[in-house]
C-alpha atoms as a PDB file:
ATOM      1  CA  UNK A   1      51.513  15.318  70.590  1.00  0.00           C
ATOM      2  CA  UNK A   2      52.487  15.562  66.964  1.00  0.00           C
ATOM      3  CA  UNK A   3      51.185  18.701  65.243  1.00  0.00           C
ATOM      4  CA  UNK A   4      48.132  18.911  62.929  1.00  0.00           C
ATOM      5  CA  UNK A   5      48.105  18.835  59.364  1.00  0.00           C
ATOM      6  CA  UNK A   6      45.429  20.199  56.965  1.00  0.00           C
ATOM      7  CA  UNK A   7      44.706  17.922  53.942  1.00  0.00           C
ATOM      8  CA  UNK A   8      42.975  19.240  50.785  1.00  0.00           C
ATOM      9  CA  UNK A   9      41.546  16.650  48.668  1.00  0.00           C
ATOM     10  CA  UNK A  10      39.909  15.908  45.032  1.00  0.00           C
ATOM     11  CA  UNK A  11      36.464  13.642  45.312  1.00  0.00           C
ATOM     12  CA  UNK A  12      34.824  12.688  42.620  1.00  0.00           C
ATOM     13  CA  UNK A  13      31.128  10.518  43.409  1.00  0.00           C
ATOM     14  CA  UNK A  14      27.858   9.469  41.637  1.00  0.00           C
ATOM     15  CA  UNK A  15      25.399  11.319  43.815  1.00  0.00           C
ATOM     16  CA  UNK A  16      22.494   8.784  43.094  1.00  0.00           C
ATOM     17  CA  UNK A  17      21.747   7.165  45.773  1.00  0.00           C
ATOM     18  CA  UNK A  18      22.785   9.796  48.376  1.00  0.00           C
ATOM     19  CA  UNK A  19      20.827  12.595  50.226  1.00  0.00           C
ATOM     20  CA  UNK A  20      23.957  15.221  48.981  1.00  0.00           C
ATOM     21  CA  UNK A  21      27.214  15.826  50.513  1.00  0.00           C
ATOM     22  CA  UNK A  22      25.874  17.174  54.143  1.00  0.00           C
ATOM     23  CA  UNK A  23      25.601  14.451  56.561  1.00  0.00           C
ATOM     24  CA  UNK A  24      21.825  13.596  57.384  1.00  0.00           C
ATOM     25  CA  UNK A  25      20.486  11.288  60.768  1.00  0.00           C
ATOM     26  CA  UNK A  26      18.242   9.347  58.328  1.00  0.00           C
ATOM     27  CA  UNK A  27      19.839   9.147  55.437  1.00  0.00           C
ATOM     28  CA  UNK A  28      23.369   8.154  53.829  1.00  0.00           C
ATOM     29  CA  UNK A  29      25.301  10.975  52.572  1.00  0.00           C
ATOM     30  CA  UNK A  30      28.547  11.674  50.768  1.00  0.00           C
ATOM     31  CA  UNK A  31      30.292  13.456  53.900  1.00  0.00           C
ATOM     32  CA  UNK A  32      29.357  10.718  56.325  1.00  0.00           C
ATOM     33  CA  UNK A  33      30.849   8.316  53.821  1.00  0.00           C
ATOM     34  CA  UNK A  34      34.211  10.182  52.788  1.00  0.00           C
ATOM     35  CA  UNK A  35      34.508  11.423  56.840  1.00  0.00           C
ATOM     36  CA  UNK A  36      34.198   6.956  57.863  1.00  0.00           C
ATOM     37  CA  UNK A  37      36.789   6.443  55.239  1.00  0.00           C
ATOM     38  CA  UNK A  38      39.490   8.758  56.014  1.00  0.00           C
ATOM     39  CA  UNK A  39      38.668   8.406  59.211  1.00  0.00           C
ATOM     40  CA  UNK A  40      40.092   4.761  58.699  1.00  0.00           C
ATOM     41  CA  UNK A  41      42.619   6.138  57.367  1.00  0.00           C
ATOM     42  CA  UNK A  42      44.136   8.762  59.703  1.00  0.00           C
ATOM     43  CA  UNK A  43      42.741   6.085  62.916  1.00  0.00           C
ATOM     44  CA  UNK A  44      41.066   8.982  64.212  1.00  0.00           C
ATOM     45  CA  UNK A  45      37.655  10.558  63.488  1.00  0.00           C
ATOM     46  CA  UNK A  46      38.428  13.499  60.751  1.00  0.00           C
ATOM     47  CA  UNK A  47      35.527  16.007  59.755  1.00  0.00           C
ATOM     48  CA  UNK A  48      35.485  17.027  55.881  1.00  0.00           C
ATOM     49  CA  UNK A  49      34.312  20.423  54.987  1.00  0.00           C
ATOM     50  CA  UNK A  50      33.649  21.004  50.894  1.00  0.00           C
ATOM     51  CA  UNK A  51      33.646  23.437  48.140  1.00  0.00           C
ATOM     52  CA  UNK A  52      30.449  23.145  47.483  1.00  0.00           C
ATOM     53  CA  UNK A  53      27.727  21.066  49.022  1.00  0.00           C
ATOM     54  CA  UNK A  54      25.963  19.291  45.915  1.00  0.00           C
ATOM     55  CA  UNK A  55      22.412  17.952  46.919  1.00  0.00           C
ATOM     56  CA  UNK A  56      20.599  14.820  46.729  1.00  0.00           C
ATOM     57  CA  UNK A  57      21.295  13.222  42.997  1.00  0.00           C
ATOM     58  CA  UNK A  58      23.826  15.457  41.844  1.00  0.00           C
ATOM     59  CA  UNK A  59      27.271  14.598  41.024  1.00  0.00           C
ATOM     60  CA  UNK A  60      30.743  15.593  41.449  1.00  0.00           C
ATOM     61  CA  UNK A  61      34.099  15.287  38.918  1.00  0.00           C
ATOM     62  CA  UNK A  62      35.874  17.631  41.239  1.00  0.00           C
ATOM     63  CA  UNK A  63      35.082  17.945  44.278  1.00  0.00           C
ATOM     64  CA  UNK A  64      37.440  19.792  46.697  1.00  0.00           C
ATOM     65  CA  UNK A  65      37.688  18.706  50.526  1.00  0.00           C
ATOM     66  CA  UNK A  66      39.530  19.542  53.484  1.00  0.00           C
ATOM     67  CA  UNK A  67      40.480  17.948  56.823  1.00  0.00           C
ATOM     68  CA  UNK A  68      42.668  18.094  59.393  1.00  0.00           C
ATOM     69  CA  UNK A  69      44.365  15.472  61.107  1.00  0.00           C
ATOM     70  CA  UNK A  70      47.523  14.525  63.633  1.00  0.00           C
ATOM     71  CA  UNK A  71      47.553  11.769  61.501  1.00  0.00           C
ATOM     72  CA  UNK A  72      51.431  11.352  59.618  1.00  0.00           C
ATOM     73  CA  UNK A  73      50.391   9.613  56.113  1.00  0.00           C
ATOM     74  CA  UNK A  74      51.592  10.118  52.559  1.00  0.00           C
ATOM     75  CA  UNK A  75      49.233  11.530  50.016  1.00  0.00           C
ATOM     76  CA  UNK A  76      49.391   8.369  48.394  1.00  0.00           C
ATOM     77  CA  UNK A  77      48.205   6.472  51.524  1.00  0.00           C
ATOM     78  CA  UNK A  78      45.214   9.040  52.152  1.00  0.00           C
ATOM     79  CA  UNK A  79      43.904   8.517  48.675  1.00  0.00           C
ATOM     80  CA  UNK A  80      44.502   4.752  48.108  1.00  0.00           C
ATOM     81  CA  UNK A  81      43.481   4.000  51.615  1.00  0.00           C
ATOM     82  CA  UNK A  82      40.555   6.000  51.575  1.00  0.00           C
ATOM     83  CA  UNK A  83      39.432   4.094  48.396  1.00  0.00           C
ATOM     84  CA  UNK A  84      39.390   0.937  49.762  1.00  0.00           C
ATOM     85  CA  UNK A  85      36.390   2.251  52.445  1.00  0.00           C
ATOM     86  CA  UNK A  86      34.753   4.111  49.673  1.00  0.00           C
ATOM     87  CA  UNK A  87      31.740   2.450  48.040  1.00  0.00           C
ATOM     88  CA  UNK A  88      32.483   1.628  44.118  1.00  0.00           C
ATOM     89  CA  UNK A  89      30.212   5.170  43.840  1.00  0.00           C
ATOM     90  CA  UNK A  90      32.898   7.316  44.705  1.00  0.00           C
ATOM     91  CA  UNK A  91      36.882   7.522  44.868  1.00  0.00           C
ATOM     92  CA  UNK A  92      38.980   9.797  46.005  1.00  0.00           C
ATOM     93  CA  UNK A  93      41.316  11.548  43.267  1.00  0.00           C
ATOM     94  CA  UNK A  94      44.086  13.168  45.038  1.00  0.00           C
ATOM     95  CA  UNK A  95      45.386  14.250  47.936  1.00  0.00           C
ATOM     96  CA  UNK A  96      47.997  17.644  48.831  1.00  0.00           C
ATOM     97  CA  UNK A  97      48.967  19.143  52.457  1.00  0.00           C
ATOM     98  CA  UNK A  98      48.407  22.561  52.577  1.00  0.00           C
ATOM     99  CA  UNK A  99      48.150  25.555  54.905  1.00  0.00           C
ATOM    100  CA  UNK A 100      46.170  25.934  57.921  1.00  0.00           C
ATOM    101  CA  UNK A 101      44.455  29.256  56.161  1.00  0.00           C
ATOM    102  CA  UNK A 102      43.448  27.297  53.239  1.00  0.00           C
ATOM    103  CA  UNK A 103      39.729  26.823  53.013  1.00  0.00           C
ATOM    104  CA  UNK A 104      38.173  24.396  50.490  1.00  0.00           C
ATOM    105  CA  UNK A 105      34.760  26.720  50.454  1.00  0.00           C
ATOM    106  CA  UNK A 106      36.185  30.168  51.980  1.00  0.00           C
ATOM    107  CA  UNK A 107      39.138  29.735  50.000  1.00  0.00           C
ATOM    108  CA  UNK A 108      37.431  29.096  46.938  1.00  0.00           C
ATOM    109  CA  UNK A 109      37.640  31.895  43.663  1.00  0.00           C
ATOM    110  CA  UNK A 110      35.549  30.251  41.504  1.00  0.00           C
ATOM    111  CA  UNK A 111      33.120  27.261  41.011  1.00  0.00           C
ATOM    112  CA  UNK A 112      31.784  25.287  38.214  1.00  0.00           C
ATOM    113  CA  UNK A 113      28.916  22.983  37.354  1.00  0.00           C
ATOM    114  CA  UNK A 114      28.123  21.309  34.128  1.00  0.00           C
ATOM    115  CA  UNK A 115      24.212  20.864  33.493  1.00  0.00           C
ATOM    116  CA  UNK A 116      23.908  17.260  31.032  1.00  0.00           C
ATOM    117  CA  UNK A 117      20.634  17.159  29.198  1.00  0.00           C
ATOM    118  CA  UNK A 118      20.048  14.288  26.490  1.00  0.00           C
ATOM    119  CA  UNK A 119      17.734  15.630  23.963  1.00  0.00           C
ATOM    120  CA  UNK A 120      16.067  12.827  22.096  1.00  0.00           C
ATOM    121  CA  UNK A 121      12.491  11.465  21.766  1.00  0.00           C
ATOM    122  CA  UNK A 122      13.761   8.489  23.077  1.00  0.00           C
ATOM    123  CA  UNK A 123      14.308   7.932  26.651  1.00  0.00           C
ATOM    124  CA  UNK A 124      18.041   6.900  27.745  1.00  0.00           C
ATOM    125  CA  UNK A 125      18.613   3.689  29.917  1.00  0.00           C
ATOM    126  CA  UNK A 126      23.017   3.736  30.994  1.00  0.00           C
ATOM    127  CA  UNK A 127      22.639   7.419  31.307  1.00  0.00           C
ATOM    128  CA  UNK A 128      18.888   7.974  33.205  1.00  0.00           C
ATOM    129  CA  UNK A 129      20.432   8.461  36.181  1.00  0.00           C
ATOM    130  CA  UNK A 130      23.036  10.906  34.964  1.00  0.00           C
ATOM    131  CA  UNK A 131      21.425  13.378  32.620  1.00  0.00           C
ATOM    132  CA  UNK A 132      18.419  15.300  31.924  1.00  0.00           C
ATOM    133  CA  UNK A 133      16.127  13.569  29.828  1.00  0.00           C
ATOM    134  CA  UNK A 134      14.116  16.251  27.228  1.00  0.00           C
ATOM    135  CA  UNK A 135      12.072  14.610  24.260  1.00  0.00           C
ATOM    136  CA  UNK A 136      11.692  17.399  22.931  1.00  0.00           C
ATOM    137  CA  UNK A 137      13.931  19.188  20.727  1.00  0.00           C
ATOM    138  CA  UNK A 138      16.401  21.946  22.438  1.00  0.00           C
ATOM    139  CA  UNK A 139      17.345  24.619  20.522  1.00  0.00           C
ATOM    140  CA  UNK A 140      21.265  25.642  22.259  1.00  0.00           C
ATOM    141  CA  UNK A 141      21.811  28.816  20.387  1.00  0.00           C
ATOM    142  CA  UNK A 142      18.174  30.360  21.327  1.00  0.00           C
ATOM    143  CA  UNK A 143      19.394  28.621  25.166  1.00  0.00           C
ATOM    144  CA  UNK A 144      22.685  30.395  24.979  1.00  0.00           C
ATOM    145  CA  UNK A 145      21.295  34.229  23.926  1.00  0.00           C
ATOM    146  CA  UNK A 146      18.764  33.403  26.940  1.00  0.00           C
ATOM    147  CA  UNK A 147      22.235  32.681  29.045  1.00  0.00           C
ATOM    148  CA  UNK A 148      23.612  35.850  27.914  1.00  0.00           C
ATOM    149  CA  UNK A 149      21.303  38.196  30.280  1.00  0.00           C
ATOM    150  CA  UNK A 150      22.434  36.002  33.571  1.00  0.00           C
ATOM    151  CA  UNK A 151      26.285  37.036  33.431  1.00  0.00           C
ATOM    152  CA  UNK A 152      27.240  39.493  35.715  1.00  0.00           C
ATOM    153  CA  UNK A 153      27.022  39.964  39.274  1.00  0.00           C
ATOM    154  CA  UNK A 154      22.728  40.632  39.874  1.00  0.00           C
ATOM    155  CA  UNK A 155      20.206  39.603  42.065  1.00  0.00           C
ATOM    156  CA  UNK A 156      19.483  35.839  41.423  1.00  0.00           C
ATOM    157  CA  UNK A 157      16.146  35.703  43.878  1.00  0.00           C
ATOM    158  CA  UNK A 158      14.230  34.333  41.121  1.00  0.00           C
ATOM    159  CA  UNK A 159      17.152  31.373  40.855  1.00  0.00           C
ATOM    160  CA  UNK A 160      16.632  30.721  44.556  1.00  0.00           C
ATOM    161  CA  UNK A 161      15.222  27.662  46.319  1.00  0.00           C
ATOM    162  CA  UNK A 162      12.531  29.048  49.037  1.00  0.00           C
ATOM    163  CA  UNK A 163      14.448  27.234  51.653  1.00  0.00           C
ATOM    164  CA  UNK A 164      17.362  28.919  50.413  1.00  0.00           C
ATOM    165  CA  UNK A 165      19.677  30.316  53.813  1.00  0.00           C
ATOM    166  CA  UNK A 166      22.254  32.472  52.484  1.00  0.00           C
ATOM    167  CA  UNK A 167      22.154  36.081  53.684  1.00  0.00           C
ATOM    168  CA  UNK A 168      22.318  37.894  50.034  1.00  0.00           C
ATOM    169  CA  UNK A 169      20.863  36.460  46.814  1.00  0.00           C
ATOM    170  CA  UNK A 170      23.712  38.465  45.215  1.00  0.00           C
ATOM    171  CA  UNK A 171      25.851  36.207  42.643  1.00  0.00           C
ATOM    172  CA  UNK A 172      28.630  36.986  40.036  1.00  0.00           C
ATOM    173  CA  UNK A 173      27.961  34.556  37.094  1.00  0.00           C
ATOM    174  CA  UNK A 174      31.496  34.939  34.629  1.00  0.00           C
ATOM    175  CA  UNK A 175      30.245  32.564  32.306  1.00  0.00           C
ATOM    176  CA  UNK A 176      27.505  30.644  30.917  1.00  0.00           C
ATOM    177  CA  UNK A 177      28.764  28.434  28.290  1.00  0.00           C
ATOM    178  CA  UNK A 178      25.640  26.478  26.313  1.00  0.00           C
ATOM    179  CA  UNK A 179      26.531  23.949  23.707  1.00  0.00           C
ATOM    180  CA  UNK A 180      25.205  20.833  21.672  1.00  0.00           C
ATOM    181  CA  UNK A 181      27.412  17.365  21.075  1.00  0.00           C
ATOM    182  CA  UNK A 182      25.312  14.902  19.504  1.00  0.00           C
ATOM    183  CA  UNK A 183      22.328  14.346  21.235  1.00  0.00           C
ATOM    184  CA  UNK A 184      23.656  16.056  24.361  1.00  0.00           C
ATOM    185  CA  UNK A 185      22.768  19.662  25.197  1.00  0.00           C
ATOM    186  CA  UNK A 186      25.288  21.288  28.266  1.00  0.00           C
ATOM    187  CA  UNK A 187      25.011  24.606  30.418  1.00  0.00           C
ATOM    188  CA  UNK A 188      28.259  25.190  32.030  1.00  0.00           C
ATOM    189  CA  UNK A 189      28.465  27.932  34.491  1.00  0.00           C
ATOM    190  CA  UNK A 190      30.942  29.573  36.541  1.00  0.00           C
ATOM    191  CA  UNK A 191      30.612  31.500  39.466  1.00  0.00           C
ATOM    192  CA  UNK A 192      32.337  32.578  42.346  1.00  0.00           C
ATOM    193  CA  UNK A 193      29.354  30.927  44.489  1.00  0.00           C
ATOM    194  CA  UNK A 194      25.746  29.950  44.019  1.00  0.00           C
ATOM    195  CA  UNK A 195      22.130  29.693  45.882  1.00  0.00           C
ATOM    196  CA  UNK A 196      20.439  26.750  46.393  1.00  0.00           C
ATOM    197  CA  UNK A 197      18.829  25.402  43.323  1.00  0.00           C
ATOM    198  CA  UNK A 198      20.074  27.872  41.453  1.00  0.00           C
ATOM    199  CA  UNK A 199      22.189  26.174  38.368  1.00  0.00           C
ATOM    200  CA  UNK A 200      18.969  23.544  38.460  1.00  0.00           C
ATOM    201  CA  UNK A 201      16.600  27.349  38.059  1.00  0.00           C
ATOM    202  CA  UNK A 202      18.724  28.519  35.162  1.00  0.00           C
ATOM    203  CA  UNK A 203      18.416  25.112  33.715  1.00  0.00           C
ATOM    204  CA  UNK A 204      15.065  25.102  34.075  1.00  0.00           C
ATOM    205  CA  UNK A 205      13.962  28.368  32.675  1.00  0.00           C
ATOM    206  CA  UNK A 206      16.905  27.477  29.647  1.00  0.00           C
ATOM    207  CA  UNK A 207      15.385  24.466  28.716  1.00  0.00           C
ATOM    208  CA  UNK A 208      11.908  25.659  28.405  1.00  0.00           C
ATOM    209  CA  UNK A 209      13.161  28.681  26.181  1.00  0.00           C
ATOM    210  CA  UNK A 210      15.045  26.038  23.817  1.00  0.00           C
ATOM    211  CA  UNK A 211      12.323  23.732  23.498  1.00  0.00           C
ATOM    212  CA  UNK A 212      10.024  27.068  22.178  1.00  0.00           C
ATOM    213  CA  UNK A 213       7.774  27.472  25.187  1.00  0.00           C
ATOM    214  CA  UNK A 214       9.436  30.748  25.937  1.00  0.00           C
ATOM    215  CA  UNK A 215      11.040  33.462  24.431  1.00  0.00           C
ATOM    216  CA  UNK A 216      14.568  34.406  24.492  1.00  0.00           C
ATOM    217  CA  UNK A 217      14.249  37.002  26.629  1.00  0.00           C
ATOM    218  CA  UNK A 218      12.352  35.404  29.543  1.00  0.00           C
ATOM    219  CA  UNK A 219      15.193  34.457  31.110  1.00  0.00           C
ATOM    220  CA  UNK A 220      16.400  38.475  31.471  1.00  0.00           C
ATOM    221  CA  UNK A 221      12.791  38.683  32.585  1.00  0.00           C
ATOM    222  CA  UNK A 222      12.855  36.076  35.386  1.00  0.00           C
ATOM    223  CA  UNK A 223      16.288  37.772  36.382  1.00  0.00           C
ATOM    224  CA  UNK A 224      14.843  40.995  37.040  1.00  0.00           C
ATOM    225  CA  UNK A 225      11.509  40.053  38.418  1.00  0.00           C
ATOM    226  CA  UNK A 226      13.084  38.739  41.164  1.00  0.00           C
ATOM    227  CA  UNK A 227      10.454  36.457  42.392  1.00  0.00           C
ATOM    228  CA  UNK A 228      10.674  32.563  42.323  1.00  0.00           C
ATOM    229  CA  UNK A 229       7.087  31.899  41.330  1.00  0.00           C
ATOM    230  CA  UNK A 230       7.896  33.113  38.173  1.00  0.00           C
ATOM    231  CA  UNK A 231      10.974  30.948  37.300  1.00  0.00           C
ATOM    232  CA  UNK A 232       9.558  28.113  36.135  1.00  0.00           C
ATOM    233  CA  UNK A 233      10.678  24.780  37.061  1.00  0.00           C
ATOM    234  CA  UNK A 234      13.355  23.161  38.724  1.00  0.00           C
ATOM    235  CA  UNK A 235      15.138  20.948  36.456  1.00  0.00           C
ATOM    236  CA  UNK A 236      15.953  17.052  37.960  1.00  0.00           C
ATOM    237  CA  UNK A 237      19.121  16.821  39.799  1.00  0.00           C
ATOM    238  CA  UNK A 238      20.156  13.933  37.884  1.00  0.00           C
ATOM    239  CA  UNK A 239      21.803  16.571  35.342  1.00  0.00           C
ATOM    240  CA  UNK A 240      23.688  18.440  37.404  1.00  0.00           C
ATOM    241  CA  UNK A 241      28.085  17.947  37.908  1.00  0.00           C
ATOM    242  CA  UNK A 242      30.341  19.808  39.890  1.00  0.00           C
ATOM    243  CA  UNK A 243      33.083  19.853  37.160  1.00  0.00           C
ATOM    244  CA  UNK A 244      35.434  22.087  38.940  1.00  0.00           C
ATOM    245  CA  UNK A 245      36.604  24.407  41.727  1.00  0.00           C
ATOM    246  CA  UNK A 246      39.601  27.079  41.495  1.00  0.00           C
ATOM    247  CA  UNK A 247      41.829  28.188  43.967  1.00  0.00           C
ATOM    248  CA  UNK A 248      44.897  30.476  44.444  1.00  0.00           C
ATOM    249  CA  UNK A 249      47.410  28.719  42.925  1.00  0.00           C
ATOM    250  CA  UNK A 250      49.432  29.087  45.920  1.00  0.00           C
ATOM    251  CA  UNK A 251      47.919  26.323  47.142  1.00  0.00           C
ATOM    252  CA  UNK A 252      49.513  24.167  44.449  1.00  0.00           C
ATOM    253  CA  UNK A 253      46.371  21.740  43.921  1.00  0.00           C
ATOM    254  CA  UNK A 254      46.367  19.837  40.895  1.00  0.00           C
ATOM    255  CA  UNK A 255      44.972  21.667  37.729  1.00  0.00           C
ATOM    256  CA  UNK A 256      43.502  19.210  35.720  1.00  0.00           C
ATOM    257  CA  UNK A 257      41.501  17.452  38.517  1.00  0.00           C
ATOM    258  CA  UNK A 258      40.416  20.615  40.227  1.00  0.00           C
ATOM    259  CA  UNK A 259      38.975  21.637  36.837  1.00  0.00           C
ATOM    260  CA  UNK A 260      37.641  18.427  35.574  1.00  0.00           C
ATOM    261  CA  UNK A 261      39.273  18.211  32.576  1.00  0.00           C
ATOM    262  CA  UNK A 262      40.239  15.285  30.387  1.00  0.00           C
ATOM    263  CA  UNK A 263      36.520  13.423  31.172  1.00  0.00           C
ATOM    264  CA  UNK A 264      36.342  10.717  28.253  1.00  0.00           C
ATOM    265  CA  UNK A 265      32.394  10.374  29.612  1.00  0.00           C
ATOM    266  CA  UNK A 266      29.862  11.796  26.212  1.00  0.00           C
ATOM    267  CA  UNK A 267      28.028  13.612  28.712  1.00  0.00           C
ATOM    268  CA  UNK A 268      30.127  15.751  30.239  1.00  0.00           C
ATOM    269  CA  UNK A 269      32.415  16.147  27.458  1.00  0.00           C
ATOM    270  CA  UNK A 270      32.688  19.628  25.542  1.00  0.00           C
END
């Protein structure tokens, strides 16, 4: 029998019309489609495990997978071949063997997500499905000083979805990076991991302190209250882009896809 290899590869997918990454009975996913494809691929069935398992609606630039497979293939031949299966929503962007101890979540340092929000009184029509609409005005610098109190490592229970299953609602935020390009207002975070719902929170709770309904320092207030019914809303998943994951660089997986860089797209440039 010809020995396993472990593959690590970049995704990138319009999360629109699927129920997240995990696979679901009822419902198509983004796992069940990327596991059918390289499946085809590697003539065998092959399970994907990710970074970061993005829900229903939300996107991915960078998405990191891994698989392993007794399949012998080039990385050329995964990622080409797995595009041809792939719905026109989602390609795969490269492909590198690596070691049986890598891990594309366990392995991961850090993660990233860019929250899009299109601040205009009038609604958008290419983008509605890929940004945040807000009519009213935002106000970034009064979002970023709100941002400010969130950095750290704290307790983000007031960030967390109720059906929320990790063990510890402790988080290490190393940045919160809140901008304006045109009409476009973004929240890029980076942590080394997150809770459910909890970028879409913080956007939330931002949103309605740059539009005036709060003060500045509600966020800090949220933070330490550490209770849920007092975030706020969640903001639509629509917004929300997995822009990049970072590993050791042992690993030797490409830098400017892992990080999402280069994106020509308006609305998740910075």
């Amino acid at each position: 029998m010809p020995p396993t290899t472990r593959w690590a590869v970049g995704l990138e997918y319009d999360g629109t019309a699927y129920a997240g990454w995990q696979t679901q009975e009822t419902a198509p996913s983004i796992q069940s489609a990327c596991e059918r494809a390289f499946s085809a691929v590697a003539d065998h069935p092959v399970a994907l495990t990710c970074a970061g398992r993005t829900d229903a609606g939300v996107h991915a630039i960078a998405q990191v997978a891994h698989f392993d497979t007794l399949a012998a293939r080039t990385a050329r031949s995964w990622v080409f071949g797995a595009n041809t299966h792939l719905a026109a929503d989602m390609s795969a962007l490269w492909a590198v063997a690596v070691p049986e101890r890598f891990h594309a979540r366990y392995s991961a340092l850090w993660r990233t997500y860019r929250y899009v929000i299109l601040s205009r009184s009038t609604r958008p029509a290419i983008d509605h499905r890929r940004v945040c609409w807000i009519h009213a005005p935002l106000d970034a610098e009064r979002m970023a000083a709100a941002a400010a109190a969130l950095i750290g490592e704290h307790d983000f229970s007031a960030f967390r979805a109720a059906e929320c299953q990790s063990r510890t609602p402790i988080r290490r935020v190393e940045s919160i990076d809140v901008r304006r390009v045109g009409a476009y207002v973004t929240i890029e975070i980076r942590a080394n991991a997150y809770l459910h719902h909890m970028v879409r929170n913080i956007a939330g709770v931002l949103i309605q302190i740059g539009s005036g309904e709060a003060a500045v320092g509600w966020a800090k207030e949220v933070l330490e209250g550490r209770d849920r019914r007092h975030g706020g809303v969640t903001a639509p998943p629509s917004g929300l882009y997995l822009v990049g994951v970072s590993y050791p660089a042992e690993y030797g997986l490409p830098d400017g896809a892992a990080s999402g860089a280069g994106r020509p797209s308006i609305m998740i440039q910075t």
